[in-house]
Protein backbone atom coordinates (compact mmCIF):
# COMPACT_ATOMS: atom_id res chain seq x y z
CA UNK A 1 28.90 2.30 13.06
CA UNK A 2 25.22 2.35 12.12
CA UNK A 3 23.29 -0.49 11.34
CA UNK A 4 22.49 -1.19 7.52
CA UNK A 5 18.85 -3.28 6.52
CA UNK A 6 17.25 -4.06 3.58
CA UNK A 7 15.42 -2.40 2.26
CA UNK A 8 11.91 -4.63 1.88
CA UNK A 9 10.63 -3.10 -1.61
CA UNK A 10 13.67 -3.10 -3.32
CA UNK A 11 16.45 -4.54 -1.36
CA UNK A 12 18.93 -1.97 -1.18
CA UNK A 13 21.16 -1.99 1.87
CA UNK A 14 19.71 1.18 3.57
CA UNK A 15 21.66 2.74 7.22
CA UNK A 16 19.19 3.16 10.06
CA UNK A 17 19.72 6.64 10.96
CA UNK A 18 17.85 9.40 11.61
CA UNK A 19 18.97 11.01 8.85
CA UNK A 20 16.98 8.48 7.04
CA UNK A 21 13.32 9.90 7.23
CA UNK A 22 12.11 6.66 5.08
CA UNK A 23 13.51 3.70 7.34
CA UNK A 24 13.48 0.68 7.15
CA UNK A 25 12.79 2.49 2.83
CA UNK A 26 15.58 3.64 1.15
CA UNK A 27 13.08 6.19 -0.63
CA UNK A 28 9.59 7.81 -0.59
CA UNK A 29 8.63 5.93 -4.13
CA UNK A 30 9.54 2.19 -2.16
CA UNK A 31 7.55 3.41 0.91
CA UNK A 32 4.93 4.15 -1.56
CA UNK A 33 4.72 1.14 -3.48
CA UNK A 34 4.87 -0.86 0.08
CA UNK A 35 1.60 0.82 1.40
CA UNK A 36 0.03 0.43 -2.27
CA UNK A 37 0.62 -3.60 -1.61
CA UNK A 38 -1.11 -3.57 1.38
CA UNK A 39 -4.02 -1.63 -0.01
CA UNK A 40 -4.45 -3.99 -2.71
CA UNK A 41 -4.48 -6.73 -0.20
CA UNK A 42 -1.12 -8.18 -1.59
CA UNK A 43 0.28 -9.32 2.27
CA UNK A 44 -1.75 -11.79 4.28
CA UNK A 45 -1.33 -12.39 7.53
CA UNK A 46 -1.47 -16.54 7.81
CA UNK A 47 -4.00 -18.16 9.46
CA UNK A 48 -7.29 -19.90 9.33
CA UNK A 49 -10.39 -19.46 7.76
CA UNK A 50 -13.09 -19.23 10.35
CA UNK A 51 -16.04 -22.00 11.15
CA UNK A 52 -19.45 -20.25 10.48
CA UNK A 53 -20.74 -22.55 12.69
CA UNK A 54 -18.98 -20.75 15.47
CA UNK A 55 -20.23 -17.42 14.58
CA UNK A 56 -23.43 -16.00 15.77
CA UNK A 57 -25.69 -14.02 14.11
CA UNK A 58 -25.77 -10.54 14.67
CA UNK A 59 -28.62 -9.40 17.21
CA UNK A 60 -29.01 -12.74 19.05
């Protein structure tokens, strides 16, 4: 029995198979509008701003 995801654009349960050239996707179009989020910045990886006091200038 394969196993079934979701799929992350759109939510449709999807089989992971190779027969399924657009895993963990259920289509080229939600694969697409995935990589377009993460062009326009749209996921974030949390974490923390960082200190300019801790950074040193470039050259020195």
């Amino acid at each position: 029995m394969p196993t079934v995801v979701e799929c992350p654009t759109c939510h449709k349960k999807v089989e992971w198979t190779e027969a399924n050239k657009f895993r963990p996707f259920c289509s080229e179009r939600c694969k697409q509008i995935d990589l377009g989020a993460w062009a326009e910045e749209k996921y974030r990886v949390p974490g923390s701003e960082p200190d300019p006091e801790d950074e040193t200038p470039a050259g020195q």
